[in-house]
N, C-alpha and C. Protein backbone atom coordinates (compact mmCIF):
# COMPACT_ATOMS: atom_id res chain seq x y z
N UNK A 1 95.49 110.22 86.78
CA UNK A 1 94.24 110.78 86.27
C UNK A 1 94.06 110.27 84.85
N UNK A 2 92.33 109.74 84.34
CA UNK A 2 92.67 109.49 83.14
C UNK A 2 92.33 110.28 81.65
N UNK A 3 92.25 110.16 80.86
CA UNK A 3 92.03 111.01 80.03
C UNK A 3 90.74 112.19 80.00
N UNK A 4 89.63 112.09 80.73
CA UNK A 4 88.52 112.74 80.71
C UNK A 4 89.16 113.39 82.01
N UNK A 5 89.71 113.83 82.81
CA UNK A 5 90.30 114.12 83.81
C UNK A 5 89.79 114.19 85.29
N UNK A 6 89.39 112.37 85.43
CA UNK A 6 88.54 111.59 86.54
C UNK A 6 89.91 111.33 87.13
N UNK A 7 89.71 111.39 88.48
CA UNK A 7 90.67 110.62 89.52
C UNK A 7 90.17 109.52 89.06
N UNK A 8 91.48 108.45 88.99
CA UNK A 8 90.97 106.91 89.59
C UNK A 8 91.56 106.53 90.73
N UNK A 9 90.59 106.18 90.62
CA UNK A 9 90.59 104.93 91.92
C UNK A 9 90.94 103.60 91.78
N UNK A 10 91.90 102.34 92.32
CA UNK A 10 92.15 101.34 92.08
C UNK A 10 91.79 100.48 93.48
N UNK A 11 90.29 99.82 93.20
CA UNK A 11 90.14 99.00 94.01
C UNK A 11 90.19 97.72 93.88
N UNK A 12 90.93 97.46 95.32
CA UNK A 12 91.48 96.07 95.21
C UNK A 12 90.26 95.35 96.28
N UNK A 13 90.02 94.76 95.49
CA UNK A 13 88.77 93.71 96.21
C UNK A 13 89.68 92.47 96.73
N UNK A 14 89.67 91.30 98.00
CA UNK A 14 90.33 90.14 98.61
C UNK A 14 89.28 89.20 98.69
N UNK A 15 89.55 88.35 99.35
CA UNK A 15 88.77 87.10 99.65
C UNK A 15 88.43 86.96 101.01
N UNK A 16 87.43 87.99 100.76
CA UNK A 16 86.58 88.11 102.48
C UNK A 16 85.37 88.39 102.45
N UNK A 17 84.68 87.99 103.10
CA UNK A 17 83.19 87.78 102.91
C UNK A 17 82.53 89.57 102.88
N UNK A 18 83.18 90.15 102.98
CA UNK A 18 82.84 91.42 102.97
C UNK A 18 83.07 92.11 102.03
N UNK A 19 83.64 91.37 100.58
CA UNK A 19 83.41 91.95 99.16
C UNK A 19 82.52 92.35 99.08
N UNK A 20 81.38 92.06 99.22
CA UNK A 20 80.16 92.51 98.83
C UNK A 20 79.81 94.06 98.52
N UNK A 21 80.59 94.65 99.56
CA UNK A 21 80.43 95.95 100.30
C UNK A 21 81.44 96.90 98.93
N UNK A 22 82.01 96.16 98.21
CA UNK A 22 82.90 96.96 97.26
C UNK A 22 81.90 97.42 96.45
N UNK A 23 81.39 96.66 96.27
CA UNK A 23 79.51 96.92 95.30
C UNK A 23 79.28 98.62 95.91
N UNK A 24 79.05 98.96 96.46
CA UNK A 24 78.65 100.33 96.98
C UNK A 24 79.65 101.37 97.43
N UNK A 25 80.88 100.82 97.57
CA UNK A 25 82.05 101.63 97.50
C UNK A 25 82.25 102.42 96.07
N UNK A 26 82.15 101.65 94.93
CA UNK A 26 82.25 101.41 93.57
C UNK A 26 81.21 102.84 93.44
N UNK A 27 79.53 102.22 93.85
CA UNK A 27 78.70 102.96 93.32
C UNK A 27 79.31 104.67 94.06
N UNK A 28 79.36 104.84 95.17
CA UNK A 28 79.48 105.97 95.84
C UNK A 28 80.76 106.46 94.98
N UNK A 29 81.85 105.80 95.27
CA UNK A 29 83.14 106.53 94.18
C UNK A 29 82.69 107.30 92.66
N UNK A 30 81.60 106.41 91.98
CA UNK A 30 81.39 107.25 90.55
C UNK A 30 80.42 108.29 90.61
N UNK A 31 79.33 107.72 91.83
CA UNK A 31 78.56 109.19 91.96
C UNK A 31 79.35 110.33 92.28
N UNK A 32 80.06 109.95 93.28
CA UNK A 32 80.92 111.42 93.15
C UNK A 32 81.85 111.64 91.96
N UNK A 33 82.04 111.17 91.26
CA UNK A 33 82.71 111.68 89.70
C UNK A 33 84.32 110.99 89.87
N UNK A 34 84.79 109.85 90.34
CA UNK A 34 85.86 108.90 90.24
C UNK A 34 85.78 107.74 89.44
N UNK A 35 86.51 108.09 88.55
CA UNK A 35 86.76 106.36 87.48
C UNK A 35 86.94 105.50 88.64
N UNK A 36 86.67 104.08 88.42
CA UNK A 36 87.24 103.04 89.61
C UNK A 36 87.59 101.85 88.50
N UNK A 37 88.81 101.33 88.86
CA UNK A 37 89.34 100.34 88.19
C UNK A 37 89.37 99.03 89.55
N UNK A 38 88.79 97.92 89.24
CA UNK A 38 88.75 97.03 90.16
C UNK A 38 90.08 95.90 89.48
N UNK A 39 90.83 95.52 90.86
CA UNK A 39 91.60 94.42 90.67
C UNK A 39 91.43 93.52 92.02
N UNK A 40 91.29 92.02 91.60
CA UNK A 40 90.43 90.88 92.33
C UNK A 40 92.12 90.39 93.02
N UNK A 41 91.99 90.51 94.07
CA UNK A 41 92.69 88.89 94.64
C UNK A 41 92.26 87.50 93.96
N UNK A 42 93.67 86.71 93.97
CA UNK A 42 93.47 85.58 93.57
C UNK A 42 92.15 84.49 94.66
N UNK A 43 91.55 85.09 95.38
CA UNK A 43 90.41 84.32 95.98
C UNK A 43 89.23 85.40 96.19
N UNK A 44 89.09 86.45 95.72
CA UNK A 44 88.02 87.32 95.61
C UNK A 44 86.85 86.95 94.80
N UNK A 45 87.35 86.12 93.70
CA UNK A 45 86.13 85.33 93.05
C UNK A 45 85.57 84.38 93.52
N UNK A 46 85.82 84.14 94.61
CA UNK A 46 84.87 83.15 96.02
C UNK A 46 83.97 84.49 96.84
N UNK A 47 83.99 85.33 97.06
CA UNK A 47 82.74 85.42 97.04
C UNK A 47 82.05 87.01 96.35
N UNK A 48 82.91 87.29 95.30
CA UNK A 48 82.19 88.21 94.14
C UNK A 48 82.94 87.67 92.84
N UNK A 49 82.19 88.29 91.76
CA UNK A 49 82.37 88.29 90.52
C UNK A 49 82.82 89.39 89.37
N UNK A 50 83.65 88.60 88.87
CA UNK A 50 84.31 90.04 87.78
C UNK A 50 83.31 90.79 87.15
N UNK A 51 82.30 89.60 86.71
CA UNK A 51 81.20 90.87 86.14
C UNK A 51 80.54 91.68 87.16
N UNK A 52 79.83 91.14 87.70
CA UNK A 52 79.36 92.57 88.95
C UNK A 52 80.48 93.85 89.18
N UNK A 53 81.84 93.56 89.80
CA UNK A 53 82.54 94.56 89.80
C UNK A 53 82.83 95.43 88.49
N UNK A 54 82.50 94.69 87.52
CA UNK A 54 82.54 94.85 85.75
C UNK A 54 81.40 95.94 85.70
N UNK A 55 80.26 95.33 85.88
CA UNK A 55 79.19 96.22 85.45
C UNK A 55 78.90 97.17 86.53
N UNK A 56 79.16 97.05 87.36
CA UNK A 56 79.19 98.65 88.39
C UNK A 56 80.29 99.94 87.99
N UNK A 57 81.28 99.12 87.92
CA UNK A 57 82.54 100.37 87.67
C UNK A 57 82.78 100.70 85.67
N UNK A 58 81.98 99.77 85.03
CA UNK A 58 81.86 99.93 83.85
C UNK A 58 83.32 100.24 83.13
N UNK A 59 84.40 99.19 83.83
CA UNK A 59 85.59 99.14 83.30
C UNK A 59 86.00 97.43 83.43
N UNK A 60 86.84 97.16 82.68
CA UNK A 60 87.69 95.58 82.62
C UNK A 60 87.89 95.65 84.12
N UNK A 61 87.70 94.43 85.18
CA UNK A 61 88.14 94.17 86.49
C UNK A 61 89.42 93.18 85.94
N UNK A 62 90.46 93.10 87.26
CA UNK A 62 91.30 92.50 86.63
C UNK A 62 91.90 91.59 87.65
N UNK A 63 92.69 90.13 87.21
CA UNK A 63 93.17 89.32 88.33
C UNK A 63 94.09 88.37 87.68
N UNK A 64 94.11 88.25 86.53
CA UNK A 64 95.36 87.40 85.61
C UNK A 64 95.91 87.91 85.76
N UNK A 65 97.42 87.46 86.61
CA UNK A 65 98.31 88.30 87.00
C UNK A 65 99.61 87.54 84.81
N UNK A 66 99.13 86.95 84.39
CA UNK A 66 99.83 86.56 83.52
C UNK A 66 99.00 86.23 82.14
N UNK A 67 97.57 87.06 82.15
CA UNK A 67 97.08 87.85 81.09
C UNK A 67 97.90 88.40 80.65
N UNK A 68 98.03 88.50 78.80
CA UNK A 68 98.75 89.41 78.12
C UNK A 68 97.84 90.60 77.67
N UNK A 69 98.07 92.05 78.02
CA UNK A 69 97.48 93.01 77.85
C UNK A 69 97.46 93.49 76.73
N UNK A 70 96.16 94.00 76.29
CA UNK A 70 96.01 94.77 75.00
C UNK A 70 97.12 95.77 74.71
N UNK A 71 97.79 96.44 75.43
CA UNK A 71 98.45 97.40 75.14
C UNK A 71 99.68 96.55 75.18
N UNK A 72 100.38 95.48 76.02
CA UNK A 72 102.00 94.56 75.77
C UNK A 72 102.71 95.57 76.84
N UNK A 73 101.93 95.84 77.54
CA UNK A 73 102.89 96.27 78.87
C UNK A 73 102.25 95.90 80.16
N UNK A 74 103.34 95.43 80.94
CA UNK A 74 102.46 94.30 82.03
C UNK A 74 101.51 94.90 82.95
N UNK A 75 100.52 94.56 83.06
CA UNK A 75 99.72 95.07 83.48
C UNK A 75 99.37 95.54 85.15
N UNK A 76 100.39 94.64 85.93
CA UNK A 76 100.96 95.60 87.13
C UNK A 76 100.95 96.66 87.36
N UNK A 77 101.83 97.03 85.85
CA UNK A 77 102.72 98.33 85.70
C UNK A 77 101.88 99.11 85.52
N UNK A 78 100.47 99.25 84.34
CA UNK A 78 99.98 100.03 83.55
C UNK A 78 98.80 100.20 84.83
N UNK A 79 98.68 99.43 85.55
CA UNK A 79 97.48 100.10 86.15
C UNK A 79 98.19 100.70 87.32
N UNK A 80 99.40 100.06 88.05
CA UNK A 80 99.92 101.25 88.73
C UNK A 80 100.01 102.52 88.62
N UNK A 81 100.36 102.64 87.61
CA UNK A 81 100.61 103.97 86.85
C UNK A 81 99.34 104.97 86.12
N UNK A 82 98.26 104.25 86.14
CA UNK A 82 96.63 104.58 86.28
C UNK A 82 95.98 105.29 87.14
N UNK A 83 96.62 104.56 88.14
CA UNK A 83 95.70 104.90 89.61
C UNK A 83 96.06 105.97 90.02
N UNK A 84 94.99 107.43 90.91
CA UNK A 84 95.75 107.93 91.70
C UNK A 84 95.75 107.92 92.82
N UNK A 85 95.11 106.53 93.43
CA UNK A 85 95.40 106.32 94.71
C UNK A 85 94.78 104.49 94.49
N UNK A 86 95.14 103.83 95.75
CA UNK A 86 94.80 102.53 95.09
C UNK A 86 93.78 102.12 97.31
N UNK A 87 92.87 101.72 96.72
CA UNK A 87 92.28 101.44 98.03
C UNK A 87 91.74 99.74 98.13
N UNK A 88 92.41 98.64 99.34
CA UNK A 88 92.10 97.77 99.44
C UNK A 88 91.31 97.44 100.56
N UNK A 89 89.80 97.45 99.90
CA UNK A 89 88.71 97.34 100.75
C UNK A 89 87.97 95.91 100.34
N UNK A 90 87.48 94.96 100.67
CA UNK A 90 88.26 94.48 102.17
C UNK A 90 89.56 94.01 102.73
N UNK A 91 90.36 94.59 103.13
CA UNK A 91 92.07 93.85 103.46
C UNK A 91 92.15 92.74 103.74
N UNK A 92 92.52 91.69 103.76
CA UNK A 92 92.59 90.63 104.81
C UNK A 92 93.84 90.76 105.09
N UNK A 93 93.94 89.77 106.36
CA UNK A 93 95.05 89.61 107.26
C UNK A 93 96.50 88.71 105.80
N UNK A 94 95.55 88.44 104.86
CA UNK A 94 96.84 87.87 103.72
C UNK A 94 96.92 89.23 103.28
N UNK A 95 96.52 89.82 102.57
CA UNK A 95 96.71 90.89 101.57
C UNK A 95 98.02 91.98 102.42
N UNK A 96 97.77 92.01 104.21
CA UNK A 96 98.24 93.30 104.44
C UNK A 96 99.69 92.58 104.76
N UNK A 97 99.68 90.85 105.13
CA UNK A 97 101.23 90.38 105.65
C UNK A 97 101.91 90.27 104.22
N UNK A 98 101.02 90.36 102.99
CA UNK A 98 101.99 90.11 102.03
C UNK A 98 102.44 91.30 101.60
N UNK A 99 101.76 92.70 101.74
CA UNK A 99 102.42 93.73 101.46
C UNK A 99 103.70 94.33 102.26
N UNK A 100 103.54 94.15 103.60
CA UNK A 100 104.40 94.23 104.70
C UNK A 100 105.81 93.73 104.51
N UNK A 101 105.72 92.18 103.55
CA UNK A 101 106.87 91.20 103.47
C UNK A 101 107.31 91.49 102.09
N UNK A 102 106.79 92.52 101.42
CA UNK A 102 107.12 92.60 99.85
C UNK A 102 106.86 91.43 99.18
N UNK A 103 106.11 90.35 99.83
CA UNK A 103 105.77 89.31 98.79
C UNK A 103 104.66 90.06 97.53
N UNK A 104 104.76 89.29 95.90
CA UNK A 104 104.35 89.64 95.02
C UNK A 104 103.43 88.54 94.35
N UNK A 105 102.79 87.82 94.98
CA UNK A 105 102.08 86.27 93.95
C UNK A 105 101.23 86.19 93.45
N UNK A 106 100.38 87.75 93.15
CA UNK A 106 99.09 87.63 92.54
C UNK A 106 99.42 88.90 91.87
N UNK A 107 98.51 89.71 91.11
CA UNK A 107 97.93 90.75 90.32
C UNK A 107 98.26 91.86 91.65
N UNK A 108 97.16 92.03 92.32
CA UNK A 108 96.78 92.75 94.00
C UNK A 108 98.45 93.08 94.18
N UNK A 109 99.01 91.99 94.85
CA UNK A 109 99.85 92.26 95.65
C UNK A 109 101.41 93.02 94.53
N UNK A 110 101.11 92.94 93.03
CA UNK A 110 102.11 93.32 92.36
C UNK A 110 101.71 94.67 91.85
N UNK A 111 100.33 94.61 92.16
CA UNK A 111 100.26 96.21 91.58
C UNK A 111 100.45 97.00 92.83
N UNK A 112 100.38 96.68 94.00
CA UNK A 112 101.07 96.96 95.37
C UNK A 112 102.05 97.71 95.47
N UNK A 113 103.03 96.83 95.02
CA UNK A 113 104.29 96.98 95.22
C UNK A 113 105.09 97.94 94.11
N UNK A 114 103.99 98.13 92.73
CA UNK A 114 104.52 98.78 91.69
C UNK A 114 103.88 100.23 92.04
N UNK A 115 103.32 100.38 92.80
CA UNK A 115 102.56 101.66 92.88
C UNK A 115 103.02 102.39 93.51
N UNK A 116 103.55 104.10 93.38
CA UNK A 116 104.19 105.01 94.37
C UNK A 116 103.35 105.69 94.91
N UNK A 117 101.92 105.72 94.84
CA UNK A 117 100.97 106.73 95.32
C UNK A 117 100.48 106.10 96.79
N UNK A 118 99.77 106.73 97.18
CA UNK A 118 99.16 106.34 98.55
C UNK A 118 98.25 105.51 98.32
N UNK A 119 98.25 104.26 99.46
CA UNK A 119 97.66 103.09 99.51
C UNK A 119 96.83 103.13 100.85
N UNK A 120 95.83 102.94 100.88
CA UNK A 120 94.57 102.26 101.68
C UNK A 120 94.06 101.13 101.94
N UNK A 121 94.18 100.77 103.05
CA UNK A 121 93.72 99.24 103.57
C UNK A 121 92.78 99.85 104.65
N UNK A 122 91.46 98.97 104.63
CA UNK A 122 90.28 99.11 105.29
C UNK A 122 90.10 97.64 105.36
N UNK A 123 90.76 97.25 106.88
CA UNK A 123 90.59 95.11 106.87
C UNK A 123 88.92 95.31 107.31
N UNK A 124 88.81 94.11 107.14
CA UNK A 124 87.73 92.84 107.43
C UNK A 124 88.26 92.00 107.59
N UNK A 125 88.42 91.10 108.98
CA UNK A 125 88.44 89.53 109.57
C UNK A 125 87.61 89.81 110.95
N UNK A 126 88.18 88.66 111.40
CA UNK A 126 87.59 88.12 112.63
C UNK A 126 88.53 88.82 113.35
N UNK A 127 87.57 88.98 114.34
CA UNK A 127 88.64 89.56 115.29
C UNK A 127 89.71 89.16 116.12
N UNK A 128 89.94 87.97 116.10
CA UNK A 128 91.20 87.19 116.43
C UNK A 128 92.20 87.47 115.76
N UNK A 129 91.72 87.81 114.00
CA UNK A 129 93.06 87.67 113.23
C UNK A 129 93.71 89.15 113.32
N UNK A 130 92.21 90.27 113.45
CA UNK A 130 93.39 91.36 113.69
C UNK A 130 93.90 91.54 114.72
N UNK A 131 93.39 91.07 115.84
CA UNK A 131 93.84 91.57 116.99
C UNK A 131 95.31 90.69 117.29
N UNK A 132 95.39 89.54 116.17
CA UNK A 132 96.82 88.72 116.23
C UNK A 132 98.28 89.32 116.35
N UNK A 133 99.09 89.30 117.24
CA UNK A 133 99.90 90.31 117.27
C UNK A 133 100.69 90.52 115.91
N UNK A 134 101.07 89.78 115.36
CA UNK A 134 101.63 89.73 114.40
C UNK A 134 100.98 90.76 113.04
N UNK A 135 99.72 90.43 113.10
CA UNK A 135 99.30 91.42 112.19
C UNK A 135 99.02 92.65 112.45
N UNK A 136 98.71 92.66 114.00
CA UNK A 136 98.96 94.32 114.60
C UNK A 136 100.78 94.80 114.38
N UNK A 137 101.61 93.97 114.09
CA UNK A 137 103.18 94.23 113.60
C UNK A 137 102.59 95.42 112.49
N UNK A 138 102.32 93.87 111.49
CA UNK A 138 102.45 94.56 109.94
C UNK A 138 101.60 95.32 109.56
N UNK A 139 100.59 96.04 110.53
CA UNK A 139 99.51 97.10 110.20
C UNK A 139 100.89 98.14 110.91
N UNK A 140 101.13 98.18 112.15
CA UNK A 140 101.93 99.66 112.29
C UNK A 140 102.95 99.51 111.51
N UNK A 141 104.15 98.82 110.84
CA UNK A 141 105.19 98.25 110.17
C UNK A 141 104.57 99.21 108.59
N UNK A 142 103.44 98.92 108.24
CA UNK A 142 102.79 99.62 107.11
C UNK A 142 102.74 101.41 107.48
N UNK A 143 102.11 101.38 108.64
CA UNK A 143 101.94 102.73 108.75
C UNK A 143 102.86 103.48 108.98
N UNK A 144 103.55 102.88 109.23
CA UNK A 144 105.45 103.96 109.51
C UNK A 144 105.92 104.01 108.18
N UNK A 145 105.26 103.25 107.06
CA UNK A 145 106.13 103.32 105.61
C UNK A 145 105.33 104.20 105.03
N UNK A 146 104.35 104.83 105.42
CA UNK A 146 103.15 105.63 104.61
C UNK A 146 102.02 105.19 104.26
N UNK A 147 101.66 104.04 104.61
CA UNK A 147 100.65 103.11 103.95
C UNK A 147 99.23 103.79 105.06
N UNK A 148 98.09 103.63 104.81
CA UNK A 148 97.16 104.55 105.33
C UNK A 148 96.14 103.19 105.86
N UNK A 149 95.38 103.40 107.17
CA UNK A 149 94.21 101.83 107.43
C UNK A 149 93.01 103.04 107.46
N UNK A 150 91.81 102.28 107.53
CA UNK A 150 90.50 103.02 107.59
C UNK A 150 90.15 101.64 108.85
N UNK A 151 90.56 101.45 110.22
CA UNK A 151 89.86 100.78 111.06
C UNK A 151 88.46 100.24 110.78
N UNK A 152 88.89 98.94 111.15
CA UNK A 152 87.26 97.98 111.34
C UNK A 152 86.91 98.76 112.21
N UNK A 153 85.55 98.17 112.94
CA UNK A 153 84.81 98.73 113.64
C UNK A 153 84.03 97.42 114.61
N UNK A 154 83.76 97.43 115.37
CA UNK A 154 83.02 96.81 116.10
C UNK A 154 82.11 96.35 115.62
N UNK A 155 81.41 95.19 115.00
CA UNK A 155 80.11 95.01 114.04
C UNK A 155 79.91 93.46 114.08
N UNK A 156 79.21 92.26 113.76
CA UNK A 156 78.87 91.28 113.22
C UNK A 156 79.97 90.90 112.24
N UNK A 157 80.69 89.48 113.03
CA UNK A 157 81.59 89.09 112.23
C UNK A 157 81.03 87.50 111.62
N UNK A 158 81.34 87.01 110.37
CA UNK A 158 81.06 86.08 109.74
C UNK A 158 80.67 84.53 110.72
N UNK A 159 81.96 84.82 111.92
CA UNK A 159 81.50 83.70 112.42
C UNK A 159 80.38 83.46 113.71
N UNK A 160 79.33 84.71 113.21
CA UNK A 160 78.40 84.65 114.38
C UNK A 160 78.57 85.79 115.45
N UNK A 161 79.33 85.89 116.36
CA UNK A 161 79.66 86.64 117.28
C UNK A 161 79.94 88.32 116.92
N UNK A 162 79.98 89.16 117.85
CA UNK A 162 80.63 90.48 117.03
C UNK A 162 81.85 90.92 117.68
N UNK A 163 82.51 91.74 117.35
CA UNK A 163 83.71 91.99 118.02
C UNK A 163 84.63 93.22 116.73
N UNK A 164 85.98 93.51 117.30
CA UNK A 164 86.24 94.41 116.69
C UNK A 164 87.09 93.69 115.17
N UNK A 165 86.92 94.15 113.82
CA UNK A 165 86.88 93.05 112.54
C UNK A 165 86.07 93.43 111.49
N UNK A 166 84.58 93.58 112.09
CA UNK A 166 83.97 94.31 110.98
C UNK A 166 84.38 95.45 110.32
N UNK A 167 84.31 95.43 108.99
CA UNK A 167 84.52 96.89 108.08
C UNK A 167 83.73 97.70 108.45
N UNK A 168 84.57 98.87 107.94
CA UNK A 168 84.49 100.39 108.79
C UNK A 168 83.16 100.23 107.55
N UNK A 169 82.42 101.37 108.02
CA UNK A 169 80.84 101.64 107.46
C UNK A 169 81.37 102.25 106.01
N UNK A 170 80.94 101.98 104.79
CA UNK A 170 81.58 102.41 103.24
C UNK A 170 81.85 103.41 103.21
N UNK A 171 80.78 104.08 104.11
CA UNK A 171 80.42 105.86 103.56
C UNK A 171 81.76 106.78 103.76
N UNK A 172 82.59 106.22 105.26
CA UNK A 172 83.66 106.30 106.31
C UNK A 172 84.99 106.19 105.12
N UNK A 173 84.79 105.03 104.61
CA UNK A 173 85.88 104.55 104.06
C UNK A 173 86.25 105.43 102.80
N UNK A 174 85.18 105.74 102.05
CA UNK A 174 85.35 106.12 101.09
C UNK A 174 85.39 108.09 101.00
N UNK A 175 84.99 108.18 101.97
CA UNK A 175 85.63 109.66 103.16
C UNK A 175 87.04 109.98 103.02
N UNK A 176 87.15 109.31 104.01
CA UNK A 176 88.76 108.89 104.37
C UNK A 176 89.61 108.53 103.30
N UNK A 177 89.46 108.17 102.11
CA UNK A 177 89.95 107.98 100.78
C UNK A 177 89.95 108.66 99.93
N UNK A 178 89.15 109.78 100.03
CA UNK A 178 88.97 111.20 99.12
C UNK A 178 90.18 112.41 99.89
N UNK A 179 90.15 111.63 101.51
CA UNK A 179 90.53 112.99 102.18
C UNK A 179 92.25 112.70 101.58
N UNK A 180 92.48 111.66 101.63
CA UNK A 180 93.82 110.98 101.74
C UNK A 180 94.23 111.19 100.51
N UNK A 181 93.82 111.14 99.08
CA UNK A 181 93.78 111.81 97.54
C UNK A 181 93.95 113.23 97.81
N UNK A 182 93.20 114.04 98.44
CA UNK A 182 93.29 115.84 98.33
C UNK A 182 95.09 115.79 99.21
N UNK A 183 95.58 114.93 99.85
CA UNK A 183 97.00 115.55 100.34
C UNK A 183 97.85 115.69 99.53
């Protein structure tokens, strides 16, 4: 919680065409009265921008995983320790195998791993990639460790066709992310 005594929120935006949708996650989180701190995957700036996530959540977005922080404490750490819950909307099929494997190579995946609070993944891909067995592994592999999903949904996927992949509807997600904070 931070000093005005706002939950935050730590959203982790990826590199999926369904950033977009963080845009209104963002807005809905502060209307209801949640700080939101955005942190970018190292390919999230393909298809959004620090300032947009900047000027919606009206805080520093963040993705230099080797930025030196105003305060000189790594910044992994400090926003781990920020958040009181951290939600990665849109997941991709990288974001959830690298949490699964304890890999650490970006900002995202180290504030991941530094964080003890409850974590949220709400994927977006194609539906090949979730339905890939392997990543159906490391989605239940996650959920037996405590880690929480907000299911795609059946919807219009990037490459034309629809199938199950599309992100769950915001309103859903960001539901399910309040409910998962009150436990």
């Amino acid at each position: 919680m931070n000093e005005a005594g706002k939950k935050v929120v730590l959203l982790g935006v990826t590199g999926s065409i369904a950033a977009y949708k963080s845009c209104e996650m963002i807005r809905l989180f502060r209307h209801k009265g949640y700080e939101v701190r955005c942190v970018m995957s190292r390919d999230a700036d393909k298809f959004i921008t620090r300032l947009t996530l900047e000027t919606l959540s009206g805080k520093e977005a963040f993705s230099d995983m080797f930025r030196m922080p105003d305060k000189r404490k790594p910044e992994h750490i400090s926003l781990a320790e920020e958040a009181d819950i951290i939600l990665i909307a849109p997941a991709t099929a990288d974001i959830i195998a690298k949490t699964a494997a304890g890999l650490c190579d970006d900002l995202l995946s180290c504030v991941i791993c530094a964080y003890k609070g409850p974590v949220v993944f709400a994927p977006a891909m194609n539906d090949n990639m979730f339905d890939n067995p392997i990543i159906q592994d490391k989605i239940e592999y996650l959920r037996n460790k405590g880690y929480y999903f907000v299911s795609p949904v059946k919807g219009p996927l990037a490459c034309g066709k629809t199938g199950i992949g599309h992100l769950a509807p915001v309103e859903t997600i960001v539901l399910e992310t309040e409910k998962i904070l009150a436990l």
